[in-house]
Structures are given as C-alpha cells and as structure tokens.
Protein backbone atom coordinates (compact mmCIF):
# COMPACT_ATOMS: atom_id res chain seq x y z
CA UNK A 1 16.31 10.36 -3.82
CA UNK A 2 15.48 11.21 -0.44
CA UNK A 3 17.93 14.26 -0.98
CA UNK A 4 15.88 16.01 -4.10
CA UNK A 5 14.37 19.04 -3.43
CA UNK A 6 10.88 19.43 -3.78
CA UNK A 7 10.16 21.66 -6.63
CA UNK A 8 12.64 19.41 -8.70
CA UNK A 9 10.83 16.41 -8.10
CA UNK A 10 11.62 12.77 -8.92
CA UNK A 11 12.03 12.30 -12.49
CA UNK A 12 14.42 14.78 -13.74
CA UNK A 13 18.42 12.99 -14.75
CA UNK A 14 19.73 14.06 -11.82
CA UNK A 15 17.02 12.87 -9.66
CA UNK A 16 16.93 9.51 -10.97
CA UNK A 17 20.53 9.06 -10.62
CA UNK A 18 20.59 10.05 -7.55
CA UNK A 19 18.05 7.52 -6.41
CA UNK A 20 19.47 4.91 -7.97
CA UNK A 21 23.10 5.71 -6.45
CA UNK A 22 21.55 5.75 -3.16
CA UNK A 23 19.83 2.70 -2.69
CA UNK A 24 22.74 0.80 -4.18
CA UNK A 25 25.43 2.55 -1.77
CA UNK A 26 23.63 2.31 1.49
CA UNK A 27 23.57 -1.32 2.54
CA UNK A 28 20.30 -1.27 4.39
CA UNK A 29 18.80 -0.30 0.44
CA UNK A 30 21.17 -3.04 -1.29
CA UNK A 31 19.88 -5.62 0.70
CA UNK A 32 16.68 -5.37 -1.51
CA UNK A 33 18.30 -5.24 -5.43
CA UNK A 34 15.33 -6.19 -7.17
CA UNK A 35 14.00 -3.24 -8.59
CA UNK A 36 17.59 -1.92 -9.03
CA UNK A 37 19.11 -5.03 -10.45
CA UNK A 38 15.83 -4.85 -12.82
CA UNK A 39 16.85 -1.64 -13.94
CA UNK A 40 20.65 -2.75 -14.64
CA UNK A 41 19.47 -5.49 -16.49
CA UNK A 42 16.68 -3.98 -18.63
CA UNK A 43 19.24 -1.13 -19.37
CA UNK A 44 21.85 -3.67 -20.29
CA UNK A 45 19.49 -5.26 -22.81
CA UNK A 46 17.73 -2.11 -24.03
CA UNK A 47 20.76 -0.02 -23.87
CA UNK A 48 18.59 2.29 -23.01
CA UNK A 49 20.45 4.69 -19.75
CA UNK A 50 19.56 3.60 -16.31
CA UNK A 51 17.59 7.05 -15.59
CA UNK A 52 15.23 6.09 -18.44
CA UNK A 53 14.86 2.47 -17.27
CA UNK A 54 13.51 3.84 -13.79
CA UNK A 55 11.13 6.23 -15.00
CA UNK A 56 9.19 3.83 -17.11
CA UNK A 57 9.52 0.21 -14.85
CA UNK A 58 7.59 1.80 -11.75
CA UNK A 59 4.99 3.47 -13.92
CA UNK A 60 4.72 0.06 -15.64
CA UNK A 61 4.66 -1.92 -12.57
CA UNK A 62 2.07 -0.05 -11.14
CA UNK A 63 -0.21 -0.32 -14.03
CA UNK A 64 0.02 -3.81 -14.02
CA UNK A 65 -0.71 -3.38 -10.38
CA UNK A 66 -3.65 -2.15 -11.13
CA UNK A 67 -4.62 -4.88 -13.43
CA UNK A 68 -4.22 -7.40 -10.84
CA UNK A 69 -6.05 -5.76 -8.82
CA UNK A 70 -8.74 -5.74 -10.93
CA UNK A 71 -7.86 -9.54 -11.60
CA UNK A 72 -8.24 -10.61 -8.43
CA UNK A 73 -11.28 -8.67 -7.35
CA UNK A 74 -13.27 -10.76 -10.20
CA UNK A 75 -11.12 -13.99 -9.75
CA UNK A 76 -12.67 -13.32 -5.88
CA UNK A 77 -15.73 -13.17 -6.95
CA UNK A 78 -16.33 -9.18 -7.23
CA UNK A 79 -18.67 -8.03 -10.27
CA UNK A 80 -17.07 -6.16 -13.16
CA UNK A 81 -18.32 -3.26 -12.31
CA UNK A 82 -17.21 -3.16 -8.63
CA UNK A 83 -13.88 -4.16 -9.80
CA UNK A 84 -13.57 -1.01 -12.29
CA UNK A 85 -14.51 0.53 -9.13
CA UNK A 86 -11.99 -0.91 -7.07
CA UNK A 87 -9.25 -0.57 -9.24
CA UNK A 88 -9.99 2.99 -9.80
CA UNK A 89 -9.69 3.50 -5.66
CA UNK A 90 -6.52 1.96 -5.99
CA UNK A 91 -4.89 4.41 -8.47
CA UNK A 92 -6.83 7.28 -7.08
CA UNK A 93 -5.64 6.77 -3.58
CA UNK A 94 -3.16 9.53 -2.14
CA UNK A 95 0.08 7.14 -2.41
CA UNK A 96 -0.63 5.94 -5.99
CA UNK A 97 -1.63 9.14 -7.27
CA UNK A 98 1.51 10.88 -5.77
CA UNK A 99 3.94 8.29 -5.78
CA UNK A 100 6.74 10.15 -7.56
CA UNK A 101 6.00 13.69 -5.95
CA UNK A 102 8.70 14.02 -2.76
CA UNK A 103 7.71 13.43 -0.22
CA UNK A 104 6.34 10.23 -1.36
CA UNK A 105 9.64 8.58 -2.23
CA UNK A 106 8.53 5.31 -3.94
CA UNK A 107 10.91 3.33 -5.54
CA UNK A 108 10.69 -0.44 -4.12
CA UNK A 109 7.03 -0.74 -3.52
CA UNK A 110 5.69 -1.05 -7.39
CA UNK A 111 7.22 -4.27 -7.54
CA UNK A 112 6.62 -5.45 -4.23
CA UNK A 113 3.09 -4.83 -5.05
CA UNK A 114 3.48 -6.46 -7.70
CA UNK A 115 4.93 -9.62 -6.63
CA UNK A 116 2.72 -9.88 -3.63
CA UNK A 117 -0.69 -9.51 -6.07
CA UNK A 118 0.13 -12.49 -8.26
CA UNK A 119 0.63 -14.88 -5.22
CA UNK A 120 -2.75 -13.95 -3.95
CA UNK A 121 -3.58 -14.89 -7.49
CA UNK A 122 -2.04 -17.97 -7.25
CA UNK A 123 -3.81 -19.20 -4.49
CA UNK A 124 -7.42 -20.78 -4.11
CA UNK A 125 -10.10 -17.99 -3.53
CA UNK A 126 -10.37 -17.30 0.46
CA UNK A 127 -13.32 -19.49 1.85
CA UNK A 128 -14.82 -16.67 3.31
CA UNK A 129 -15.62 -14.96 0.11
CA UNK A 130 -17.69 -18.15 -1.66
CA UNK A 131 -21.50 -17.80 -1.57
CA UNK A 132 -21.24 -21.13 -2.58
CA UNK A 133 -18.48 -23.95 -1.00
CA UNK A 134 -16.08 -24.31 -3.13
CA UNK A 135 -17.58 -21.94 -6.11
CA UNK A 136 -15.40 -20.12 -8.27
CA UNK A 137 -12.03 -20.95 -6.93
CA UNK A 138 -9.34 -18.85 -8.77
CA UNK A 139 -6.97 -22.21 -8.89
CA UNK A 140 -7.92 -25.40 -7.45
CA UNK A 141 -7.39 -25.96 -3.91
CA UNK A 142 -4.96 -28.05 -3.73
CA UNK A 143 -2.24 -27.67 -6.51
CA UNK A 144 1.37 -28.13 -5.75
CA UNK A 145 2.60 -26.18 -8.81
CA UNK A 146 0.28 -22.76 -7.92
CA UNK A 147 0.97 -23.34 -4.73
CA UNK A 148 4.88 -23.00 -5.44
CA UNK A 149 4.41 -20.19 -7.94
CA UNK A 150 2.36 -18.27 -5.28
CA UNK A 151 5.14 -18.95 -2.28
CA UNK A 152 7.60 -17.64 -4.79
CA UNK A 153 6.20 -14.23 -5.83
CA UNK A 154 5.54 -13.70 -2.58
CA UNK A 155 9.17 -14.64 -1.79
CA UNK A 156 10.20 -12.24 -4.05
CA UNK A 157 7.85 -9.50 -2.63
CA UNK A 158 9.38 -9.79 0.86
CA UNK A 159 12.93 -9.41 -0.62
CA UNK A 160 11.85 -6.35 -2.40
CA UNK A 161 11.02 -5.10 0.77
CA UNK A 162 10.87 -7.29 4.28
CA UNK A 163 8.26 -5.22 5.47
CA UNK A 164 5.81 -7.71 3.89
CA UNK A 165 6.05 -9.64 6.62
CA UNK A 166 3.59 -7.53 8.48
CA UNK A 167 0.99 -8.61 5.66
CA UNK A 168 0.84 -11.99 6.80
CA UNK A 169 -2.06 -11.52 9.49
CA UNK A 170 -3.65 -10.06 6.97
CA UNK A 171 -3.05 -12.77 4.78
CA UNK A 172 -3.90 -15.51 7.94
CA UNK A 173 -7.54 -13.75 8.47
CA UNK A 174 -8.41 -14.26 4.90
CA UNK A 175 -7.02 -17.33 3.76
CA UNK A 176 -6.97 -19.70 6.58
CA UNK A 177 -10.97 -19.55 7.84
CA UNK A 178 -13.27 -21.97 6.90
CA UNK A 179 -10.09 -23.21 4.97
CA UNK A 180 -9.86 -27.13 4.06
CA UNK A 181 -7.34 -29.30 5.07
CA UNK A 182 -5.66 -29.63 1.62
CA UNK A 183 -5.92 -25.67 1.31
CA UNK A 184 -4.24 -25.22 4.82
CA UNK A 185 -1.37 -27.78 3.31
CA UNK A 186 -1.18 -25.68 0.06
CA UNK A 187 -1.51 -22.12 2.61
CA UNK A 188 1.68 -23.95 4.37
CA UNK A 189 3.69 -24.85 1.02
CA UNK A 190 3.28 -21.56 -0.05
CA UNK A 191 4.61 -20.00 3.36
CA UNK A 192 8.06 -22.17 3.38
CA UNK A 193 8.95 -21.39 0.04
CA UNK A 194 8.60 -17.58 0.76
CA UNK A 195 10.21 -17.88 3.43
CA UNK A 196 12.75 -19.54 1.60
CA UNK A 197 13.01 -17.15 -0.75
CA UNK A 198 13.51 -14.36 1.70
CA UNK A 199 16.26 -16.07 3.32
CA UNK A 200 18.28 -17.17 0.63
CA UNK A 201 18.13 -13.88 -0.72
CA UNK A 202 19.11 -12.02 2.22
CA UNK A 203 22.23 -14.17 2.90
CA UNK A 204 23.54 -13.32 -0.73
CA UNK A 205 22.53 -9.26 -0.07
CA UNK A 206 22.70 -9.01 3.32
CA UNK A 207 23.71 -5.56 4.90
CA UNK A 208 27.10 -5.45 6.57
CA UNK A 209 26.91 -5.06 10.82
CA UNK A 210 30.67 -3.10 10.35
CA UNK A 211 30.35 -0.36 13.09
CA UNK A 212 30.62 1.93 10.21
CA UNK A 213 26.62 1.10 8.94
CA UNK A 214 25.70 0.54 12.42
CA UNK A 215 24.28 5.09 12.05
CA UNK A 216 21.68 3.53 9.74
CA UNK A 217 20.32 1.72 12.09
CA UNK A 218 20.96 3.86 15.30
CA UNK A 219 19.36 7.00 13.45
CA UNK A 220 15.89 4.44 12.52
CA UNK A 221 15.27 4.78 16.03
CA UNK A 222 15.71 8.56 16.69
CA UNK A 223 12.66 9.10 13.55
CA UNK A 224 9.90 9.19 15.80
CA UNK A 225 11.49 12.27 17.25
CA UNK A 226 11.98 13.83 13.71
CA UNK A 227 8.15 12.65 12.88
CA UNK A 228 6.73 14.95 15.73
CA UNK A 229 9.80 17.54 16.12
CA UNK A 230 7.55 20.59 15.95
CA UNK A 231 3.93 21.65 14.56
CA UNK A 232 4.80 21.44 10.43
CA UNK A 233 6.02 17.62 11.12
CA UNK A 234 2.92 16.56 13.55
CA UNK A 235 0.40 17.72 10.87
CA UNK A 236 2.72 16.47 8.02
CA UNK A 237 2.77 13.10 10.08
CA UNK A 238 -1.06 12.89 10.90
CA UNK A 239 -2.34 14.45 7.66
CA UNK A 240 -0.52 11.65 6.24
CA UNK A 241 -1.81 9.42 8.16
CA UNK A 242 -5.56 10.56 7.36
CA UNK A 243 -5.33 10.88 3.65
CA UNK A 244 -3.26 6.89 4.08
CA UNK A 245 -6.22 5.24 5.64
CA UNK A 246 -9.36 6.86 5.77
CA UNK A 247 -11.40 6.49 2.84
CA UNK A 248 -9.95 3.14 2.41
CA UNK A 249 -11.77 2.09 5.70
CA UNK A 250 -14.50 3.66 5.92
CA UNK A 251 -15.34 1.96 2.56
CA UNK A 252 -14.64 -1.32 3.56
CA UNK A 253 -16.43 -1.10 7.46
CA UNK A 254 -19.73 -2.70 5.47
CA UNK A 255 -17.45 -5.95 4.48
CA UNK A 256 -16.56 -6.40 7.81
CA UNK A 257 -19.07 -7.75 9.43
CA UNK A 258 -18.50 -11.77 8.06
CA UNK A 259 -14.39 -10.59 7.75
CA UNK A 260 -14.30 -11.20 11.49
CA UNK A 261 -10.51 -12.88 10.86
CA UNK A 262 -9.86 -10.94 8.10
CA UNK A 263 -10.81 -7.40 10.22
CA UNK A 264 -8.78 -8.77 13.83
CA UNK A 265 -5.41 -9.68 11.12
CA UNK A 266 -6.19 -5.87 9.49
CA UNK A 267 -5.93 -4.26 12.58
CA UNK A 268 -2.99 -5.88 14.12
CA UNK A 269 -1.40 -5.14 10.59
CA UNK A 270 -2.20 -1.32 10.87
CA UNK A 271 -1.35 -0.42 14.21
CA UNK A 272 1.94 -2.93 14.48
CA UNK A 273 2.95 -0.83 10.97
CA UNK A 274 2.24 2.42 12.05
CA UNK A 275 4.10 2.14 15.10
CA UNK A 276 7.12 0.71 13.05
CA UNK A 277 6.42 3.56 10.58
CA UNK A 278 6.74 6.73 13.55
CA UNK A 279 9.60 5.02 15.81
CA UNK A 280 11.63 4.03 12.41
CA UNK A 281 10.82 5.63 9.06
CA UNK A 282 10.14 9.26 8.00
CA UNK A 283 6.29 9.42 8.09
CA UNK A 284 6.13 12.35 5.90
CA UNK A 285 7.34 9.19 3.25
CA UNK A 286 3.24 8.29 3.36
CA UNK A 287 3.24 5.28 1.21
CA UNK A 288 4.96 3.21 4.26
CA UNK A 289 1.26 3.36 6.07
CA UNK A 290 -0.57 1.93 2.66
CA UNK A 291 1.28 -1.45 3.43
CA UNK A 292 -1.65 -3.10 5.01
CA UNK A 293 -4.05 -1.50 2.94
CA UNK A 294 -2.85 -4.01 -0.42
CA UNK A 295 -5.49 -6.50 -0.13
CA UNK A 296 -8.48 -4.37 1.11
CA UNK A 297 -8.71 -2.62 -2.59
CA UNK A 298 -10.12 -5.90 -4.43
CA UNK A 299 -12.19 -6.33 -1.56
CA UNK A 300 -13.58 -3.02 -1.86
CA UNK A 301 -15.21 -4.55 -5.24
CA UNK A 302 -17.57 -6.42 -3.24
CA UNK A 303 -19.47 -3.23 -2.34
CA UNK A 304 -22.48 -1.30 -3.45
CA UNK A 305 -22.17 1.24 -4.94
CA UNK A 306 -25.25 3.54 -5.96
CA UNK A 307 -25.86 6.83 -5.52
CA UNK A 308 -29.67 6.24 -5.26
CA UNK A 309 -29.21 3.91 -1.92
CA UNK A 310 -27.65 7.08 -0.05
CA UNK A 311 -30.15 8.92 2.21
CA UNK A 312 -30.37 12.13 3.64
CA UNK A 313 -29.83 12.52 7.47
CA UNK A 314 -31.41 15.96 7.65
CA UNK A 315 -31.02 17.87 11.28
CA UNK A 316 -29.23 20.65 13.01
CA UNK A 317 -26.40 18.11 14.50
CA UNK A 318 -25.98 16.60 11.24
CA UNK A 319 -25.73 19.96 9.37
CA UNK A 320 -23.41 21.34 12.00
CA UNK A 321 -21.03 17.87 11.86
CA UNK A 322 -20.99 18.77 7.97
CA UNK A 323 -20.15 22.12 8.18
CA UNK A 324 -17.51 21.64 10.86
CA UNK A 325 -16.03 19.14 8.50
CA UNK A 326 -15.99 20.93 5.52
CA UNK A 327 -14.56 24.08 7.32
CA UNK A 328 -12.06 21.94 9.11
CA UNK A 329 -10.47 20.58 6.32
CA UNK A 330 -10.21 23.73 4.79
CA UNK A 331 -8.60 25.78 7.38
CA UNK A 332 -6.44 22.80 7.66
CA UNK A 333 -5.38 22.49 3.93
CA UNK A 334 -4.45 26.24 3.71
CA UNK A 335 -3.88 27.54 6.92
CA UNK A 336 -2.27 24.85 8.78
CA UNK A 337 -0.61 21.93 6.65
CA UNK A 338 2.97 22.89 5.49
CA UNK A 339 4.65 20.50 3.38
CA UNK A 340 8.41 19.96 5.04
CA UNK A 341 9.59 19.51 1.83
CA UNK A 342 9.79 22.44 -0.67
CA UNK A 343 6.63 24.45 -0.76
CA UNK A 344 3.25 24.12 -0.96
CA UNK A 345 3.09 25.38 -4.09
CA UNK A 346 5.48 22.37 -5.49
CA UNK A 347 2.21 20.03 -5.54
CA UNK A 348 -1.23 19.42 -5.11
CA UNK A 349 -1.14 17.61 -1.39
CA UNK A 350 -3.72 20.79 -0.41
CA UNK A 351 -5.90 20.67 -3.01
CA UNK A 352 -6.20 16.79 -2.30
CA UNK A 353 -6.68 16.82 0.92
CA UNK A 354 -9.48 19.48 0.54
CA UNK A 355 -11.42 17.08 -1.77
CA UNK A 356 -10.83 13.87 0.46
CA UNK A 357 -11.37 15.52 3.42
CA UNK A 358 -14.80 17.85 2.12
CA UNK A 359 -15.42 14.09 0.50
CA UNK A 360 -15.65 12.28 3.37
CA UNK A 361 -17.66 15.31 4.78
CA UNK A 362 -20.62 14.89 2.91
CA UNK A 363 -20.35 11.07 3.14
CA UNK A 364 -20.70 11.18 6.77
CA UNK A 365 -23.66 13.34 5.76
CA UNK A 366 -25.36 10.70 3.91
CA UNK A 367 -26.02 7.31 4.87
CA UNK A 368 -26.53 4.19 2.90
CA UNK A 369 -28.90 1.20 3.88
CA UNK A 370 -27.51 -1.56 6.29
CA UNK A 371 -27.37 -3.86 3.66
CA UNK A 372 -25.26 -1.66 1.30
C-alpha cells in the first residue's frame, strides 16, 4: 500500500493486494491482524476474494463509525440536531473524506475507531457532561458486565493499533472528574481488561527482535528527517497538520471552558502524538495526527450552531486579517503545496484546503456570542 502510486490510488486489484501482502509480511504490521484476519475470515465465509473483502469492510466500518458517533453524542446528552451536525464534521473532516486517496494510507484505523467508540458507549456518561447528577447516564454507573464489554472493545482497539494508548489522557480528563467511587471502580475494571487484552494479544502476534526486522525500527527514527527533507515535505507535513486539527479546535474552544480535565488530557494527547508522528511515522500519512481528535467529534454536538448568532466585526484590521487569509490560502493551495505523492492533479487536497482554509477565513471574520 504504501508503495501505490498516486494516480492509481487505493482500490484498484493490485492495490489492494498489495496492501494486504504488506501488512501481513512486515512484522511490525502483523502484530496488529485484526482488520487483516477480518478480511481472511469474511473472505473465507463469503468466498468472496480478499481484494473485495477490503474495499467494502473499511467503508463499512467507517459508516458505522459514524453512527456511533452520532450514538454517543445523544447518549452524552447532545441534541439531535447537534449530533447530525457532529457526525457530519466527522465524515467531512480531511482524513475521513480522503481516507483511501494516497497519501492517506488508512487501513487499521476504521476498526480501531470502531472498537474504541463502542467502549465509550459502554461506559456511564462522563460526569462533567450532566446538567443534572446522575441524569441520563448511557449505562448505569456501576455495572460489571458494561464495564467488561467496554474494557474489551477497547482492548481490541489498542491491538488494532497500540497507538491508542495515547487516548487515555484523553479518556482520564473526561471520565474520571467529578466521577463516583463506584464509577472510578467500573473506570478501573474497564482499564485492566484492556490492558489485558492488549497484552495477550501481543504475546500471540508479537513482532520478531531478529536483527533482520531490527531496519523497521531503526528507519522509524530517521522519519523526522524525511518529514522536513526539503520545501515540498515541510508544507506537505504542516499543511497536514493544519487541515488535521484546525477546524476541529477551533470548534470545540467554546466547550472548553468547564472541560478543564478534559482540555489539559487533549493537549498532552496532541502534542505527545505529533511528536511521535514527525520523529516516527511519515506525516504526509495525515490520519496519524486525527488520533486524539476521536472523542472531540460527539462533543462538538454540544455546540450552537446558528447562523443568526454570528456578528460582524467590521474594521480595516479585521478586513485586512480576512483578506490576508483568504489570499494566503490560495497562493498556498496552488502555488506552494506539492503533493509528494503523484501529482496534484491525482486529487482534490488543493481544492480542500482552499475551502477549509478560505472557511476558517471568514469565521475568524465573524464572531459568535460568548455564550455560543
């Protein structure tokens, strides 16, 4: 996968094959078979060819993504229509919307995603987020069985990928404040089982350490190198970066003011990832800086949204800000970002970041009411 050229993209035979091939071969990739043992196992039963398998399960997980998401902004306590709203976000956002477009490269993340939603699910609704004590819990908040359920999706989402791990501050600054005793016992079950999990399954998969697979490892560190290796890879790297997190926070910075927790875990999440991200992954691969992002889409149901609170911030500065933004992003969609794989021309990373960036523009332009 991380071989196919551009223009081919991900979903052609060969493509798919390839991918598949790849992440069972290298052992850093077979460590996590889930999604590929999924696919050998659905094929089996359909007898339907592997390729085929692959192209519908991460479409289909991330649908049902999406669902939870929606799920678990109303189970939160999010109105219907900020969960439409929410959920929309989510499959709008630059990683979801280009997840099969190299790149992007996702294969492991749908069901990671996935796995990691329904344990939030499983649990009691964070503290924090009841008008009301103890109003409109999503289970009750202290029950052994969800509480086992919950530590074993999530178990499952850090074998899928082990870079869940860096969720749980995230996970600490909304669940455990305000939290009751029996919920911080239930918080705890859930923990050791996914632990568990993890560690069971990673002693059956484990990589091999034979000086032969120790490159994969070695070359990890020499990314951050690659990342910034000349001007095409900075922007690459810190458009990706932008289009990753921006909208994303800006929407949420109203929430944050009674997410004090929940904001301190969120930060220690993003800038502990992204650091991982540029020292040891490709960041041109942009879906490895959503990872922290997972649980602020249901949250962004909680907001306001209407257009009739936004108000006009008229003046010379402000008008110059806007214009200066809008131009920006357009000189740097089409006269300085250069995707580093294939063309330009092979997809439509320009043309979104002109909208998100012109977007954000005129939102910066506008301001809403402190209590939006």
């Amino acid at each position: 996968m991380h071989r196919t050229p551009g223009k081919e993209g991900m979903m052609t035979h060969q493509a798919l094959r390839s991918t598949l091939d790849y992440h069972r071969s290298l052992p850093v990739f077979a460590a996590r078979p889930l999604t590929s043992g999924a696919v050998a196992v659905l094929s089996k039963w359909t007898e339907i060819d592997e390729t085929r398998v692959l192209a519908l399960l991460n479409p289909l997980l991330m649908a049902i993504s999406a669902c939870l998401i929606y799920a678990l902004a109303l189970s939160w306590g999010a109105d219907p229509k900020g969960a439409w709203i929410a959920t929309a976000l989510y499959l709008f956002s630059f990683t979801n919307l280009f997840a099969f477009v190299p790149p992007i490269y996702t294969y492991d993340e749908p069901l990671q995603v996935v796995t990691m939603l329904a344990a939030c699910w499983c649990l009691p609704r964070p503290r924090v987020l009841r008008q009301t004590a103890g109003a409109l819990p999503a289970v009750p908040s202290y029950n052994i069985p969800y509480a086992l359920l919950a530590g074993l999706c999530m178990g499952l989402s850090l074998w899928s990928r082990e870079s869940g791990l860096l969720l749980f501050p995230v996970l600490a600054g909304l669940y455990l404040p305000y939290a009751s005793k029996q919920e911080r016992i239930g918080l705890g079950i859930t923990l050791l089982v996914a632990v568990g999990v993890l560690a069971v399954g990673r002693l059956a998969t484990g990589p091999t350490t034979t000086s032969g697979d120790l490159w994969q490892w070695q070359a990890r560190f020499s990314n951050l190198q690659v990342n910034f290796r000349n001007t095409d890879y900075t922007v690459e790297t810190l458009v990706g970066i932008f289009l990753v997190l921006a909208w994303p926070l800006v929407l949420l910075r109203p929430l944050l003011g009674k997410l004090r927790f929940f904001t301190l875990g969120l930060v220690a999440s993003l800038v502990v990832n992204t650091f991982i991200v540029l020292f040891m992954a490709k960041a041109r691969e942009a879906r490895l800086f959503a990872l922290p992002l997972l649980l602020i889409w249901p949250l962004l149901g909680f907001r306001r949204y209407n257009v009739q609170g936004l108000t006009w911030q008229p003046g010379s500065v402000a008008l110059l800000l806007l214009v200066l933004g809008v131009g920006g992003t357009v000189h740097l969609a089409w006269n300085v970002y250069q995707s580093t794989v294939g063309t330009n021309t092979d997809n439509l990373f320009r043309e979104y970041l002109t909208l998100y960036g012109i977007s954000l523009a005129f939102y910066g332009y506008f301001s809403r009411p402190k209590d939006s």
